[in-house]
C-alpha atoms as a PDB file:
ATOM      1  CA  UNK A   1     112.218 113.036 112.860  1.00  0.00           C
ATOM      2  CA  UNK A   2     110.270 114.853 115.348  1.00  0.00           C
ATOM      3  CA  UNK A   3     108.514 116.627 112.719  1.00  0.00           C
ATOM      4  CA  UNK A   4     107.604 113.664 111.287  1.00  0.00           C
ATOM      5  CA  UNK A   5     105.988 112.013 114.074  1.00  0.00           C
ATOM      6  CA  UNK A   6     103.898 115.165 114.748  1.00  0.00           C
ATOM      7  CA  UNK A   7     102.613 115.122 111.023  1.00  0.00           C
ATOM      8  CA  UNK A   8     101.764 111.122 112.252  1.00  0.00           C
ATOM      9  CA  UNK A   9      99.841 111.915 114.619  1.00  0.00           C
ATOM     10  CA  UNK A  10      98.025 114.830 113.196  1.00  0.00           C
ATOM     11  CA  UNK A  11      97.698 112.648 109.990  1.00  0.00           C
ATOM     12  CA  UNK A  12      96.131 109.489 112.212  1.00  0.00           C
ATOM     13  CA  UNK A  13      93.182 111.584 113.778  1.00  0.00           C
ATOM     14  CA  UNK A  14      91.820 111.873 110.192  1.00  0.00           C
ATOM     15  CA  UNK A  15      88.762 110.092 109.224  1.00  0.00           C
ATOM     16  CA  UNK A  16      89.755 106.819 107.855  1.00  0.00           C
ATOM     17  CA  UNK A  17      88.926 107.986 104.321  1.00  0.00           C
ATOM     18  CA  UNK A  18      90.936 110.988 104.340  1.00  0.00           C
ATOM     19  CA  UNK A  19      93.763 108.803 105.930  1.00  0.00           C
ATOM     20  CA  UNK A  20      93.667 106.993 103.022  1.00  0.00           C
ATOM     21  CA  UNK A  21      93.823 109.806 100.384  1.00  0.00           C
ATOM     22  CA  UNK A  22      97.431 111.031 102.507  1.00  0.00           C
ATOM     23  CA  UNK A  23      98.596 107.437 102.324  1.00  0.00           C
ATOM     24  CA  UNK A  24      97.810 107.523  98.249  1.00  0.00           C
ATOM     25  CA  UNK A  25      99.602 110.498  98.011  1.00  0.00           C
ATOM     26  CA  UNK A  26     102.408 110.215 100.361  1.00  0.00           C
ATOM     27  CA  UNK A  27     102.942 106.624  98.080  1.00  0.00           C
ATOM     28  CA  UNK A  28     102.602 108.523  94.865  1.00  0.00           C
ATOM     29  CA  UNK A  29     105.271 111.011  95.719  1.00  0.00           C
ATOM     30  CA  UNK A  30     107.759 108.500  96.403  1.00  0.00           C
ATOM     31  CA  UNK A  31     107.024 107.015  92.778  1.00  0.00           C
ATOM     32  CA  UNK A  32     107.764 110.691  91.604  1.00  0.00           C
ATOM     33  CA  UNK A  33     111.358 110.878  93.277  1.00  0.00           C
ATOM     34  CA  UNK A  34     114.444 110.548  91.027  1.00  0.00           C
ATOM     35  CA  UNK A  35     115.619 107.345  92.406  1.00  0.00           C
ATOM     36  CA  UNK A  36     113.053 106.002  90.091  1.00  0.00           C
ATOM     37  CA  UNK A  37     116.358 104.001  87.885  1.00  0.00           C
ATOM     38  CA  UNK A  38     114.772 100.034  88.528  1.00  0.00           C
ATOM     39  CA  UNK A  39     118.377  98.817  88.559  1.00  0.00           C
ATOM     40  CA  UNK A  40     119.039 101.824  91.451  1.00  0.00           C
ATOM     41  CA  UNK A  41     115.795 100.600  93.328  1.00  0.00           C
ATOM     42  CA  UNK A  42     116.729  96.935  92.956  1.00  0.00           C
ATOM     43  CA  UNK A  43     120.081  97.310  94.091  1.00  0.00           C
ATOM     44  CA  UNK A  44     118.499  99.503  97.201  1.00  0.00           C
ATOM     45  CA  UNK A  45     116.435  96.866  98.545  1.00  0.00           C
ATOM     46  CA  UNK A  46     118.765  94.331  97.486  1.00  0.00           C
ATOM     47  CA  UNK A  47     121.274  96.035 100.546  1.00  0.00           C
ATOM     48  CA  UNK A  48     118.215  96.354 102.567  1.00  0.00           C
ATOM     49  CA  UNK A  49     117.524  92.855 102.303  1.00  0.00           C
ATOM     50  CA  UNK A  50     121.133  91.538 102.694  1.00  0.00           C
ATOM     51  CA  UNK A  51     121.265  94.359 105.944  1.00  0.00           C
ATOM     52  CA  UNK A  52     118.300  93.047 107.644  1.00  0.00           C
ATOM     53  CA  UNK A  53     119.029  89.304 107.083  1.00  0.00           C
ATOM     54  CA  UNK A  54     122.868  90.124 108.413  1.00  0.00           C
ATOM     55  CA  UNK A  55     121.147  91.575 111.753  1.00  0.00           C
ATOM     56  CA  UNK A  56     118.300  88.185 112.354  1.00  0.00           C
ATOM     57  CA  UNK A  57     121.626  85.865 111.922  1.00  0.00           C
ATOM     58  CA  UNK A  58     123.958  87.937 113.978  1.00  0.00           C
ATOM     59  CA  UNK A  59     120.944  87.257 116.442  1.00  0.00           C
ATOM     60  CA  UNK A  60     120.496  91.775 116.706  1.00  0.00           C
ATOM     61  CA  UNK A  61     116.794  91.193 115.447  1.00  0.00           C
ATOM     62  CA  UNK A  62     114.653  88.725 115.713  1.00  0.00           C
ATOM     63  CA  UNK A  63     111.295  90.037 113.661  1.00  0.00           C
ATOM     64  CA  UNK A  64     107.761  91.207 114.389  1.00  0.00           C
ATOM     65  CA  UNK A  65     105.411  88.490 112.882  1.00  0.00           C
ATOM     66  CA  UNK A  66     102.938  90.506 110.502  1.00  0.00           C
ATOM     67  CA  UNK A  67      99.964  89.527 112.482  1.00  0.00           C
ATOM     68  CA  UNK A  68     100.814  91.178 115.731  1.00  0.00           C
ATOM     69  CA  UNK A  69     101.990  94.462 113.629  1.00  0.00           C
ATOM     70  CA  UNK A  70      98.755  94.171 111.865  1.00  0.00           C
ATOM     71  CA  UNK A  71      97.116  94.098 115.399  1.00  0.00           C
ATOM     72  CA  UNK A  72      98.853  96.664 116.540  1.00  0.00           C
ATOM     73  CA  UNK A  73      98.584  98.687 114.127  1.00  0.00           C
ATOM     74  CA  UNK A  74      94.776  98.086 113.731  1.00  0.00           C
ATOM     75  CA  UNK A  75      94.748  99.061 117.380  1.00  0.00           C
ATOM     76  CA  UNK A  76      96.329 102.644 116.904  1.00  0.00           C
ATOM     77  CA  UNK A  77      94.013 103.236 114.074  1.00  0.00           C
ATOM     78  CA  UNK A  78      90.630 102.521 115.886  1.00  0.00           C
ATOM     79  CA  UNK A  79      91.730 104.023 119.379  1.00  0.00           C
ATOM     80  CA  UNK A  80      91.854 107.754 117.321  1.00  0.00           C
END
């Protein structure tokens, strides 16, 4: 995992174009990977859904509402 948050950061002092061409790619390799079965996929996010729903009712997690991830997010971006 730490390599992966070095390759972040590295990755989010690009130009915002060249961000974006990483983010293409980075999303076309995952359409690439053998778990490409749409039952296999459905039944994926079909656990993930049932996991994370399990967690906000057992009161574990309570959310992030998409505008202040947006924000934040926006706020990382522009402060590189």
């Amino acid at each position: 995992m730490a390599h992966a948050h070095s390759v972040l950061e590295e990755a989010l002092k690009l130009p915002a174009n060249e961000r974006a061409d990483v983010a293409a790619e980075l999303l076309a390799s995952l359409d690439e990977a053998e778990a490409d079965d749409p039952a296999e996929v459905e039944r994926l996010w079909a656990e993930e859904i049932e996991r994370r729903a399990r967690r906000v009712l057992a009161g574990e997690s309570s959310g992030v509402p998409w505008s202040d991830v947006r924000r934040g997010l926006e706020a990382r971006l522009t402060s590189k």
